[in-house]
N, C-alpha and C. Protein backbone atom coordinates (compact mmCIF):
# COMPACT_ATOMS: atom_id res chain seq x y z
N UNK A 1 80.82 101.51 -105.93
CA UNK A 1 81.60 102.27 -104.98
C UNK A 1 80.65 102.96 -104.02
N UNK A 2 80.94 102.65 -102.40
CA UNK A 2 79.63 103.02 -101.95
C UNK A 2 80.50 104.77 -101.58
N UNK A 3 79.59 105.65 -101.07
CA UNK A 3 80.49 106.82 -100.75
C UNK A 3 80.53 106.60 -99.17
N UNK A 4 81.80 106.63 -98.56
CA UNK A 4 81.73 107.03 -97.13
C UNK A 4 81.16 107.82 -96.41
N UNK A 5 79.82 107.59 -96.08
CA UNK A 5 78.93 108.98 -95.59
C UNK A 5 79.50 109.14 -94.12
N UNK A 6 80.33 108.11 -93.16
CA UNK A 6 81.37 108.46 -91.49
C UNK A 6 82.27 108.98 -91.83
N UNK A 7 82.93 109.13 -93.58
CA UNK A 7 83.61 110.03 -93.21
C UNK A 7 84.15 111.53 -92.77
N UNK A 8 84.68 111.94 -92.20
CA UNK A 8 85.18 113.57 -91.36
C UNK A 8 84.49 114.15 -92.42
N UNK A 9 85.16 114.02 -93.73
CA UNK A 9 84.62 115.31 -94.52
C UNK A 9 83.00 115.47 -94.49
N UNK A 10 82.21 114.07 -94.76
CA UNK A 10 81.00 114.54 -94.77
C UNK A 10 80.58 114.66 -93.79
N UNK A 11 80.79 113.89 -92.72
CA UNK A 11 79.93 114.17 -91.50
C UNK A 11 79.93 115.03 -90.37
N UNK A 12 81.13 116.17 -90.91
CA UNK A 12 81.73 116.96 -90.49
C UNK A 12 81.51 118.31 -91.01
N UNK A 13 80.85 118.04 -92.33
CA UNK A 13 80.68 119.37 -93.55
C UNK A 13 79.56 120.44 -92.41
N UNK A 14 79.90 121.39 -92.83
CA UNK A 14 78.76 122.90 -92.19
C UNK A 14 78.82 123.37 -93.70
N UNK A 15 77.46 124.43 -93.24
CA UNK A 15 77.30 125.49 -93.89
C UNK A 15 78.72 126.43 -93.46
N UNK A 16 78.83 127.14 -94.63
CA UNK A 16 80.31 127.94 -94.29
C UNK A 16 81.40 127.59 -94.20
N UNK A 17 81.60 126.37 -94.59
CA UNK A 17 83.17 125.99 -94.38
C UNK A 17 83.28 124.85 -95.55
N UNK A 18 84.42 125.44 -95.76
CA UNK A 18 84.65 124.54 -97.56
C UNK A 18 84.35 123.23 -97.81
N UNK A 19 83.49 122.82 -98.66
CA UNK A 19 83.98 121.57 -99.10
C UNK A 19 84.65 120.90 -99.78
N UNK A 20 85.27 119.90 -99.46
CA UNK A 20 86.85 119.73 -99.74
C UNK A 20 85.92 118.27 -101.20
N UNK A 21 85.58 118.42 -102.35
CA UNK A 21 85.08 117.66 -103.12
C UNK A 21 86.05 116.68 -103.52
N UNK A 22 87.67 117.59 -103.82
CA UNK A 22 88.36 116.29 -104.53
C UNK A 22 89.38 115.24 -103.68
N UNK A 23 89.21 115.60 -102.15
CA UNK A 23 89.36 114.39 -100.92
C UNK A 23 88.65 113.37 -100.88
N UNK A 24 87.43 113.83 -100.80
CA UNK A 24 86.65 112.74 -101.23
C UNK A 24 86.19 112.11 -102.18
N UNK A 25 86.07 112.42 -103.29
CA UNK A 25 86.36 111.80 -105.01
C UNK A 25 87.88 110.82 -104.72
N UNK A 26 88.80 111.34 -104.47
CA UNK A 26 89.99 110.71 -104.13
C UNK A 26 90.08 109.84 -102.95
N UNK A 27 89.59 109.39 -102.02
CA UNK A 27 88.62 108.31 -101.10
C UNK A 27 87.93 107.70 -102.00
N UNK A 28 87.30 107.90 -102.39
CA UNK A 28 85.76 107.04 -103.29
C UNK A 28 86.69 106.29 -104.11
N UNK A 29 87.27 106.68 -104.82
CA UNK A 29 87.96 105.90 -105.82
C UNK A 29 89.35 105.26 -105.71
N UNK A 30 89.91 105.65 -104.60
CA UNK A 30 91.16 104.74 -103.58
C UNK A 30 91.31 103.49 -104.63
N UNK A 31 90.27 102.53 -104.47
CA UNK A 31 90.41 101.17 -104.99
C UNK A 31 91.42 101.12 -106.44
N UNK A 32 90.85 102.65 -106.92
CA UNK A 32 91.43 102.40 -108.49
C UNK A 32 92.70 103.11 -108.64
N UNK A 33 92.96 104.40 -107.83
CA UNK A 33 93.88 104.93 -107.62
C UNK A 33 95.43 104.02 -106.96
N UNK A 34 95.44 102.98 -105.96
CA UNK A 34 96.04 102.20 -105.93
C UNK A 34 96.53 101.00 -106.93
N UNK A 35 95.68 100.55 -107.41
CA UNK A 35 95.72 99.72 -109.22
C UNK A 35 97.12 100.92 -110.03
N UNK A 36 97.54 101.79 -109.43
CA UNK A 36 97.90 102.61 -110.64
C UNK A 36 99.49 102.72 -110.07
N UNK A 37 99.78 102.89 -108.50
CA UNK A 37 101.26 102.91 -108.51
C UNK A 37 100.61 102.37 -107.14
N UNK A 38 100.26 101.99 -106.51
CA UNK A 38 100.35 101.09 -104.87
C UNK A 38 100.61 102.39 -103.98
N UNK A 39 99.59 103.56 -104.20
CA UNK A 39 99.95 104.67 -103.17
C UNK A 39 98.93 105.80 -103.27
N UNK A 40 98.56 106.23 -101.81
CA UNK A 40 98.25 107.31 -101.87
C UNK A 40 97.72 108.28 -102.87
N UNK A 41 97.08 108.60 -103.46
CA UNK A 41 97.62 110.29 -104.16
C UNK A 41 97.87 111.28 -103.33
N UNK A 42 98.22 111.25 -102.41
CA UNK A 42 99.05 112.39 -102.03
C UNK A 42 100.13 112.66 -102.03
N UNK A 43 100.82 111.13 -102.19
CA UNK A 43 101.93 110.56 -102.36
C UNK A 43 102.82 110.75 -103.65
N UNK A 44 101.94 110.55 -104.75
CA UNK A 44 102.46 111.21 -106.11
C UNK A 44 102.78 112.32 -106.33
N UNK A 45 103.50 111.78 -107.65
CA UNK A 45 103.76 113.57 -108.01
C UNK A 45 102.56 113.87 -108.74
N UNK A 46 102.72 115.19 -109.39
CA UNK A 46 102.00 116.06 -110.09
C UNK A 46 101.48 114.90 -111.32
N UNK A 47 102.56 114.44 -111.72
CA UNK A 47 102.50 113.98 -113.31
C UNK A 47 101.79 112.44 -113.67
N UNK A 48 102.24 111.54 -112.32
CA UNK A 48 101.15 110.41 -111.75
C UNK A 48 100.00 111.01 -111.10
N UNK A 49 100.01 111.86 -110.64
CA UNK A 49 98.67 111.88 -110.18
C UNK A 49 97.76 112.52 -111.96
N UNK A 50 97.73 113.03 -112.55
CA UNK A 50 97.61 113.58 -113.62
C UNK A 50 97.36 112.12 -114.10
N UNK A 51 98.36 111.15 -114.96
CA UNK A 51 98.30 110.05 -115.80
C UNK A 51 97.25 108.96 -114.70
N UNK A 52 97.34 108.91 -113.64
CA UNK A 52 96.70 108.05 -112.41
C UNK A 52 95.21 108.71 -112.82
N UNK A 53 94.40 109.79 -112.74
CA UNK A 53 93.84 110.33 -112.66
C UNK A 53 93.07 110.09 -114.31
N UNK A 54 93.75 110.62 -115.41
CA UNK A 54 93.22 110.21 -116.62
C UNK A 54 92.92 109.12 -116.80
N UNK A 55 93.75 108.28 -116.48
CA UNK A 55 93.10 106.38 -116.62
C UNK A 55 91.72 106.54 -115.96
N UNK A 56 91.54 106.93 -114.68
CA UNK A 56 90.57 106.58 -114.21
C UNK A 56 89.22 106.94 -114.76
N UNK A 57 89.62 108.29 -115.45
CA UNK A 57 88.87 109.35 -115.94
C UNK A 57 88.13 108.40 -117.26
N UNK A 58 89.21 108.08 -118.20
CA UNK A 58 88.60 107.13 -119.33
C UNK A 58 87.60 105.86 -118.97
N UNK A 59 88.11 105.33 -117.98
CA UNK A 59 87.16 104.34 -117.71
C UNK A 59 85.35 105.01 -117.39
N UNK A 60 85.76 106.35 -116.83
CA UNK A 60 84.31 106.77 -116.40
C UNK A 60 83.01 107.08 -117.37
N UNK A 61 81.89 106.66 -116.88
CA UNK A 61 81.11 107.38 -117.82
C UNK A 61 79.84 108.38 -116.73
N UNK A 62 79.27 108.39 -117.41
CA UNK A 62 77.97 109.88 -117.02
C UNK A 62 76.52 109.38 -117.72
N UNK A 63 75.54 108.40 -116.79
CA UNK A 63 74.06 108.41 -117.56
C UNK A 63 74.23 107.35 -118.47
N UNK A 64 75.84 106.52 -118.71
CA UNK A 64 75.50 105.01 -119.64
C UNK A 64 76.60 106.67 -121.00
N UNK A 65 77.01 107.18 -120.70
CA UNK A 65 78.07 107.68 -122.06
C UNK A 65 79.29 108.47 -121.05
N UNK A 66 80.50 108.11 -122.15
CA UNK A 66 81.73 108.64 -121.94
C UNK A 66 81.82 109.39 -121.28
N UNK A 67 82.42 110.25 -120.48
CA UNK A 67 82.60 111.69 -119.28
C UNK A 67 83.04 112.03 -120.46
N UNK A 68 84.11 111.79 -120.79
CA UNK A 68 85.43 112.72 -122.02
C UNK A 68 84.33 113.07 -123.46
N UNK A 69 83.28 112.42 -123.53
CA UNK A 69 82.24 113.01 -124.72
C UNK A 69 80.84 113.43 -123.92
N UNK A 70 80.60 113.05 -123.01
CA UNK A 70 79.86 114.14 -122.22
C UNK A 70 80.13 115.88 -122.05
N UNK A 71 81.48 115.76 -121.79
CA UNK A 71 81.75 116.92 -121.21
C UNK A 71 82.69 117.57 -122.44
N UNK A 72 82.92 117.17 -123.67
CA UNK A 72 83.34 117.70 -124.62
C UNK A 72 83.76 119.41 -124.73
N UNK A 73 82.23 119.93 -124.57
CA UNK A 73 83.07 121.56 -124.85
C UNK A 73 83.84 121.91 -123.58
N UNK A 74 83.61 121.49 -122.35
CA UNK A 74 84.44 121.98 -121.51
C UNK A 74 85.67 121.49 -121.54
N UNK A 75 86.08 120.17 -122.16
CA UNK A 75 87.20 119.84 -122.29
C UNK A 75 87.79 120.44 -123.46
N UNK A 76 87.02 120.95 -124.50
CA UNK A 76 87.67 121.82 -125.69
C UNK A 76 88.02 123.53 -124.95
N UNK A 77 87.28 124.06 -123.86
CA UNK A 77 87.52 124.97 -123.64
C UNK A 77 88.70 124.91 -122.92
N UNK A 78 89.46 124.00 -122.50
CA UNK A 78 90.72 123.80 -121.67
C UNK A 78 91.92 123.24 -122.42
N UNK A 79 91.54 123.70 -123.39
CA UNK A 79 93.15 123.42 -124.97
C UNK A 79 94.02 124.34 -124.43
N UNK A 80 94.07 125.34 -123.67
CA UNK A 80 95.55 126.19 -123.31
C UNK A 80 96.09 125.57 -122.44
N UNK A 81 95.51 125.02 -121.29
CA UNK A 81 96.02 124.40 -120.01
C UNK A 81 96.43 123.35 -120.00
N UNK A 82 97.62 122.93 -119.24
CA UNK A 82 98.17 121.69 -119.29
C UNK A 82 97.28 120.15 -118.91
N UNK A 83 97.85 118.89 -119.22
CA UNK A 83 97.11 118.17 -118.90
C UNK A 83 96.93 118.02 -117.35
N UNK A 84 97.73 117.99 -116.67
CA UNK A 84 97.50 118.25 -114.86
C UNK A 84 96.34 119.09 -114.82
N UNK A 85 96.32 120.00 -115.47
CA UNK A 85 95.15 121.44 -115.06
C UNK A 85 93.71 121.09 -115.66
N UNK A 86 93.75 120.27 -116.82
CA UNK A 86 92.83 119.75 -117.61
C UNK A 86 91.99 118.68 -117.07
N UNK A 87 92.78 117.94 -116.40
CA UNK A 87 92.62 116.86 -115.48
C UNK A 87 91.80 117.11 -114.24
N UNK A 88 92.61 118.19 -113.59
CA UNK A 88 92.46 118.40 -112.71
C UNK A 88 90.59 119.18 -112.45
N UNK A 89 90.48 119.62 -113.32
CA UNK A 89 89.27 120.33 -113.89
C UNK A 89 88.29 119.58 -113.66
N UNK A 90 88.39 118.76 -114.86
CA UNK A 90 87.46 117.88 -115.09
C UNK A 90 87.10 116.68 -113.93
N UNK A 91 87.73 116.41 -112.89
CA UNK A 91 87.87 116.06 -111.29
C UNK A 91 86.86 116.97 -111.07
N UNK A 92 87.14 118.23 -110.49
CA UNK A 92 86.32 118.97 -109.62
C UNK A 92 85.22 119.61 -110.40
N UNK A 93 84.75 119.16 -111.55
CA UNK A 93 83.63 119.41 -112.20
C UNK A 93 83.01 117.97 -112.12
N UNK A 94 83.31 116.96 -112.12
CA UNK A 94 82.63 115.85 -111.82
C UNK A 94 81.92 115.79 -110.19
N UNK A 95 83.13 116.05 -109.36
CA UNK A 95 82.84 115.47 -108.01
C UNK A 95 82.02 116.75 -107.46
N UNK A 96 81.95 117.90 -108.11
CA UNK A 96 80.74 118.74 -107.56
C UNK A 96 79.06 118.06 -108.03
N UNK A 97 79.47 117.46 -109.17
CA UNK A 97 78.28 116.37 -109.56
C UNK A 97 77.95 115.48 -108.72
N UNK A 98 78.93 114.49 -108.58
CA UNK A 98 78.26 113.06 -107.61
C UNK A 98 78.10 114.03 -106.08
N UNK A 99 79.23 114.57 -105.28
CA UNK A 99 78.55 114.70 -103.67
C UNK A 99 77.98 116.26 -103.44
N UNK A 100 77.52 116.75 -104.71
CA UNK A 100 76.86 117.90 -104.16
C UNK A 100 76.20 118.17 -103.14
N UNK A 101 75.24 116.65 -103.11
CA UNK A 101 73.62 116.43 -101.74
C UNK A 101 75.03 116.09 -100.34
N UNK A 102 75.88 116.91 -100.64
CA UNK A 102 76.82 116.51 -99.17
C UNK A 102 77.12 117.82 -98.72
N UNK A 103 77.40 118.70 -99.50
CA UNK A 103 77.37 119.97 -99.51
C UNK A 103 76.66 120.59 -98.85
N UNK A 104 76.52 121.08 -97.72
CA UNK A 104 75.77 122.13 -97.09
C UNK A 104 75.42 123.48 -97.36
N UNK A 105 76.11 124.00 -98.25
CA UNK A 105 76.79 124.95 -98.98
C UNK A 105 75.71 125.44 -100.16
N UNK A 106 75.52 124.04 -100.76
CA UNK A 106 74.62 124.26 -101.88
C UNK A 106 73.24 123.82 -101.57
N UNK A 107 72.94 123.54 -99.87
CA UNK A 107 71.47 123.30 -99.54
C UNK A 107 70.70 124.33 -100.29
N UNK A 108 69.62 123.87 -100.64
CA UNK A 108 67.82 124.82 -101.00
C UNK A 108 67.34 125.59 -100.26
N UNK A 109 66.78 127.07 -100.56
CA UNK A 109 66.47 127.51 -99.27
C UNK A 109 65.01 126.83 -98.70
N UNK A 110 64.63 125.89 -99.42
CA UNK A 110 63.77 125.33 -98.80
C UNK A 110 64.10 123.84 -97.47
N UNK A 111 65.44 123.69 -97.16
CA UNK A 111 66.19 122.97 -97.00
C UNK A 111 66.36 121.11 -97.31
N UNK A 112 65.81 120.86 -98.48
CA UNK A 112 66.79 120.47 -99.14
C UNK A 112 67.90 120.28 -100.08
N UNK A 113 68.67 119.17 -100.31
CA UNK A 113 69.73 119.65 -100.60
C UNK A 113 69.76 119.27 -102.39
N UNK A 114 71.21 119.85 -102.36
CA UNK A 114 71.67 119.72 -104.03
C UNK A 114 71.08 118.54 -104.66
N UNK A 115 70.35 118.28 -105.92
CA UNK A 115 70.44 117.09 -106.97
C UNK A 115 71.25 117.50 -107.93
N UNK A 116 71.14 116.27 -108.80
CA UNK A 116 71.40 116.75 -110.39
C UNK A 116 70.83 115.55 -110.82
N UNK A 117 70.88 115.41 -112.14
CA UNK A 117 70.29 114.13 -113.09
C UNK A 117 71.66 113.60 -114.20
N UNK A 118 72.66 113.21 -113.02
CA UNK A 118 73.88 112.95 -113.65
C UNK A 118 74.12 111.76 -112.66
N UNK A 119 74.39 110.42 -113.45
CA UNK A 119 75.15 109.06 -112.62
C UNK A 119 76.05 108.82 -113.13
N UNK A 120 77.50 108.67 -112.12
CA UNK A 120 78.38 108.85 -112.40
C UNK A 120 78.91 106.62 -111.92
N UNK A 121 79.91 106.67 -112.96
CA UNK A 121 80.01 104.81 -112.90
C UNK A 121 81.37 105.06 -113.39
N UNK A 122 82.17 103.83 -112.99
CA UNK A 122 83.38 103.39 -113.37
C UNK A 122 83.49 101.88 -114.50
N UNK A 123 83.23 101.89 -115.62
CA UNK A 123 83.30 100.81 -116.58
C UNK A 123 84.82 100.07 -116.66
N UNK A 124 84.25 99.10 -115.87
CA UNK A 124 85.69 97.94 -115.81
C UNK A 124 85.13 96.89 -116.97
N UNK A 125 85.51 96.95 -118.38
CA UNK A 125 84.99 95.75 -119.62
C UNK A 125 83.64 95.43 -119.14
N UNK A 126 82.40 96.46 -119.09
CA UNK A 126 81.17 96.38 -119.11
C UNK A 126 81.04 95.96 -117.67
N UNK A 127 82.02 96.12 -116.70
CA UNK A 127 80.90 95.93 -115.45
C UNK A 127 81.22 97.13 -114.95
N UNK A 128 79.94 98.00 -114.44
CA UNK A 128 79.99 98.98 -113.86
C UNK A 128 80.16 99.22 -112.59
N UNK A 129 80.81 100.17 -111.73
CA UNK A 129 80.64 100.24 -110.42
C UNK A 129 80.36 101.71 -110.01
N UNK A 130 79.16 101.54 -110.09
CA UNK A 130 78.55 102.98 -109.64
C UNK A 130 78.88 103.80 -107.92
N UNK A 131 78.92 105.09 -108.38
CA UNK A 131 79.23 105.81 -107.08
C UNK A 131 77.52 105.81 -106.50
N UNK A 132 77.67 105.13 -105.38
CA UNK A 132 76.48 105.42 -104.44
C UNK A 132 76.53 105.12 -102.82
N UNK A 133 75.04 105.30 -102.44
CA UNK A 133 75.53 106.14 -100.95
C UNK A 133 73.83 105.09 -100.40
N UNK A 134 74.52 104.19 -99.75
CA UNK A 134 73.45 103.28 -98.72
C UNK A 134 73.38 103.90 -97.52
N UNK A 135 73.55 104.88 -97.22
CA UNK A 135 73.61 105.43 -95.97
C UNK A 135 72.09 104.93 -95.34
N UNK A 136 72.36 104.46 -94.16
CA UNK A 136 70.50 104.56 -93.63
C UNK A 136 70.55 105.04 -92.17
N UNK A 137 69.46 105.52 -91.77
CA UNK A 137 69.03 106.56 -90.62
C UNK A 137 68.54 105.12 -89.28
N UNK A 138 68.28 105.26 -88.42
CA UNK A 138 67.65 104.42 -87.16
C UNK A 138 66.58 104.89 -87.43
N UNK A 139 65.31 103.54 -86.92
CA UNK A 139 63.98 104.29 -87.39
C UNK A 139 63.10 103.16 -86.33
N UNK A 140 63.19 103.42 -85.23
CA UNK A 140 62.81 102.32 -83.97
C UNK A 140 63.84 101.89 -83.68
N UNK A 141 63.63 101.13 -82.82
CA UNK A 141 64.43 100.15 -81.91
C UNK A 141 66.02 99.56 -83.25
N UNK A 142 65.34 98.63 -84.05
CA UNK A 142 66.14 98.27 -84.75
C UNK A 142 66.39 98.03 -86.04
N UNK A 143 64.83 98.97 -86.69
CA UNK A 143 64.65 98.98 -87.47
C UNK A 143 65.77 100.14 -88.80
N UNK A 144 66.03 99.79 -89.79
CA UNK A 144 67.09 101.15 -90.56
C UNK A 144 66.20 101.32 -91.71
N UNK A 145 66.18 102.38 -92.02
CA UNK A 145 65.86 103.03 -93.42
C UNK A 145 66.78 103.21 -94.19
N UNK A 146 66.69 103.78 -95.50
CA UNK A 146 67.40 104.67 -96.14
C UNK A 146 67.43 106.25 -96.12
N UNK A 147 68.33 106.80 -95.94
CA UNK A 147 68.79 107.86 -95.90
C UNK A 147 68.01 108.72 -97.08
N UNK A 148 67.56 110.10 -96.64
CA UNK A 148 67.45 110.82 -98.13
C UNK A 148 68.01 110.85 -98.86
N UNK A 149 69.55 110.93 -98.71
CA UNK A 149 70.64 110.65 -99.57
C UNK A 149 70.64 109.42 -100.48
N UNK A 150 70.28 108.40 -99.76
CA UNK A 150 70.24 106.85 -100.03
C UNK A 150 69.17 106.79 -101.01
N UNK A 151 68.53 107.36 -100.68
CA UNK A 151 67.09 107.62 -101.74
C UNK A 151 66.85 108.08 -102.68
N UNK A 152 68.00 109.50 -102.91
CA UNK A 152 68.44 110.45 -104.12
C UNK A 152 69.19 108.99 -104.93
N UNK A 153 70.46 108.83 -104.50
CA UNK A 153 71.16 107.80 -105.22
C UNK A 153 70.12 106.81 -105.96
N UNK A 154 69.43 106.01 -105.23
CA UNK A 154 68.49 105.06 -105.45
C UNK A 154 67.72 105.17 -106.76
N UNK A 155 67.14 106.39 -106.76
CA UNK A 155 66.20 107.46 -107.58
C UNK A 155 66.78 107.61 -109.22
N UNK A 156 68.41 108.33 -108.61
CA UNK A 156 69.24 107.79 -110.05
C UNK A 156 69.09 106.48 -110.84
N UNK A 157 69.28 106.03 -109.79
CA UNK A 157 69.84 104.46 -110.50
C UNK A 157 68.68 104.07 -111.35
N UNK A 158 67.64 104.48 -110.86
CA UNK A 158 66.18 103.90 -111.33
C UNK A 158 66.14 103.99 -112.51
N UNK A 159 66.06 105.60 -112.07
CA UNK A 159 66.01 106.59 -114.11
C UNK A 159 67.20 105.97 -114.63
N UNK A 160 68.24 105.81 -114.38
CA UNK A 160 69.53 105.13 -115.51
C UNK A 160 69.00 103.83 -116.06
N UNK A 161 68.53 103.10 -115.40
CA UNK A 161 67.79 101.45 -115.41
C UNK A 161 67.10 102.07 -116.46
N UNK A 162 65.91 103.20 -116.30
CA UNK A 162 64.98 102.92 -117.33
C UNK A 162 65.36 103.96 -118.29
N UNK A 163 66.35 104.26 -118.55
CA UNK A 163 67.47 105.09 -119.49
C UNK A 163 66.42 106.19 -120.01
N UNK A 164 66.30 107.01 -118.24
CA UNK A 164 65.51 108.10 -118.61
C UNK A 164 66.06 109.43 -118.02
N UNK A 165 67.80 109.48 -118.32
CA UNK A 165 69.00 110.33 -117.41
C UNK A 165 69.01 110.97 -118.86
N UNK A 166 69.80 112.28 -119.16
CA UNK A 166 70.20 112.97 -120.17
C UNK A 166 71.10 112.28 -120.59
N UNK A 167 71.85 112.02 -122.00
CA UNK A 167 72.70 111.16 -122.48
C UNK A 167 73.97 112.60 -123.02
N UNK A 168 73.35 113.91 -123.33
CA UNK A 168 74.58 114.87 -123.62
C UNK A 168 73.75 116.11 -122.80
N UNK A 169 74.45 117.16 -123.13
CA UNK A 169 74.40 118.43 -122.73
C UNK A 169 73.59 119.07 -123.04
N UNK A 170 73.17 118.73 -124.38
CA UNK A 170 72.24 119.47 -125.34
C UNK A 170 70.69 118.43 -125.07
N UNK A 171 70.59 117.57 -124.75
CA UNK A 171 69.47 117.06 -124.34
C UNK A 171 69.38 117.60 -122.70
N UNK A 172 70.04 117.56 -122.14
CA UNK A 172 70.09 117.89 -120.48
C UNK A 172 69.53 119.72 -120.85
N UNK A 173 70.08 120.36 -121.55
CA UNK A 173 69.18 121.95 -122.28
C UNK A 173 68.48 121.49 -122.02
N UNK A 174 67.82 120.64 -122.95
CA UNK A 174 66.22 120.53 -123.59
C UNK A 174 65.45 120.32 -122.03
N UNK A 175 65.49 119.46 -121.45
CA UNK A 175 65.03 118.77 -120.02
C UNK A 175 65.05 120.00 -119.88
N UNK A 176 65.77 120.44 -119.14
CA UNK A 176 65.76 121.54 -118.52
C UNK A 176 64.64 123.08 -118.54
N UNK A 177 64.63 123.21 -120.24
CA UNK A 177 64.09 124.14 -120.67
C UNK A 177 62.30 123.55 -120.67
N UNK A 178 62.53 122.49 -120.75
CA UNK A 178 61.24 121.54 -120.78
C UNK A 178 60.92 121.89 -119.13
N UNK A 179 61.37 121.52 -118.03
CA UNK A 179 60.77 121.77 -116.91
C UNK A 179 60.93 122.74 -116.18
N UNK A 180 61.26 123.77 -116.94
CA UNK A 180 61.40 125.21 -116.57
C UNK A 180 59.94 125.81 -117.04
N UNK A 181 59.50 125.16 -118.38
CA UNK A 181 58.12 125.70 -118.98
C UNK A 181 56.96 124.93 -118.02
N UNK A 182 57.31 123.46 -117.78
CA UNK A 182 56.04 123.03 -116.64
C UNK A 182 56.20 123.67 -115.20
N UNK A 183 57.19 124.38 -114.96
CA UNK A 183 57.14 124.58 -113.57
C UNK A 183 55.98 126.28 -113.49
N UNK A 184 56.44 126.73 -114.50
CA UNK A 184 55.65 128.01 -114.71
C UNK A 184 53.70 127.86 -114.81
């Protein structure tokens, strides 16, 4: 799934003005969202978009493992809330994952922008279709590059290839705490 980098939302995003994450999660994944009733989600109700939304959700994984066992305690912390709200959650906790580096919002003050060490894929019976972003820049006459963006994505894919992404939460700690001590 490549991400629409012409589209309004991103190419339109500022500092200061919202980003709209689950428009575009809901674009990106159109292809699969149609597979489910031949429409829109805007078009649905609450309760298809919810059941539309969970299918898609199961198929997903995070780094080569499940989203729904990736993200376990946050989905245990959402046992009061309905499944729409549960759903709905776990959407805008993902898609702040994949288009963060779209976000202006969450630029560095060194100015660049958001990462994470999370690849996000859609498992159709072992073939994957990863969310990524070929965006490329003009670089001469007619020559194209890849985009920094294009390059972040790229970068993922690499480390997933050489299955060197966090596989849970509690290893993504460890990383973390690990290059928090080399950065010092």
């Amino acid at each position: 799934m490549d991400i629409n980098t012409e589209n309004a939302i991103v190419k339109f995003s500022a500092k200061g003005k919202p980003f709209p994450y689950d428009k575009l999660f809901y674009e990106t994944v159109n292809k699969y969202i149609l597979e489910y009733k031949n429409a829109r989600i805007d078009k649905l109700t609450e309760k298809d978009v919810s059941i539309c939304l969970a299918r898609i959700i199961r198929k997903m994984e995070v780094n080569g493992v499940p989203v729904q066992q990736f993200f376990k305690e946050e989905l245990d912390s959402w046992t009061g809330l309905s499944n729409y709200q549960r759903v709905m959650n776990l959407t805008d906790l993902m898609s702040k994952d994949i288009f963060c580096c779209f976000d202006k919002n969450r630029d560095l003050p060194d100015g660049s922008f958001c990462r994470v060490d999370r690849l996000y894929c859609i498992n159709n019976d072992g073939e994957r279709d990863f969310f990524m972003c070929t965006e490329t820049n003009k670089s001469g006459l007619f020559k194209k590059v890849p985009s920094m963006r294009a390059l972040y994505f790229k970068d993922l894919m690499d480390r997933y290839n050489r299955d060197a992404l966090p596989k849970s939460k509690e290893e993504e700690r460890k990383l973390n705490i690990k290059f928090n001590h080399e950065v010092r």
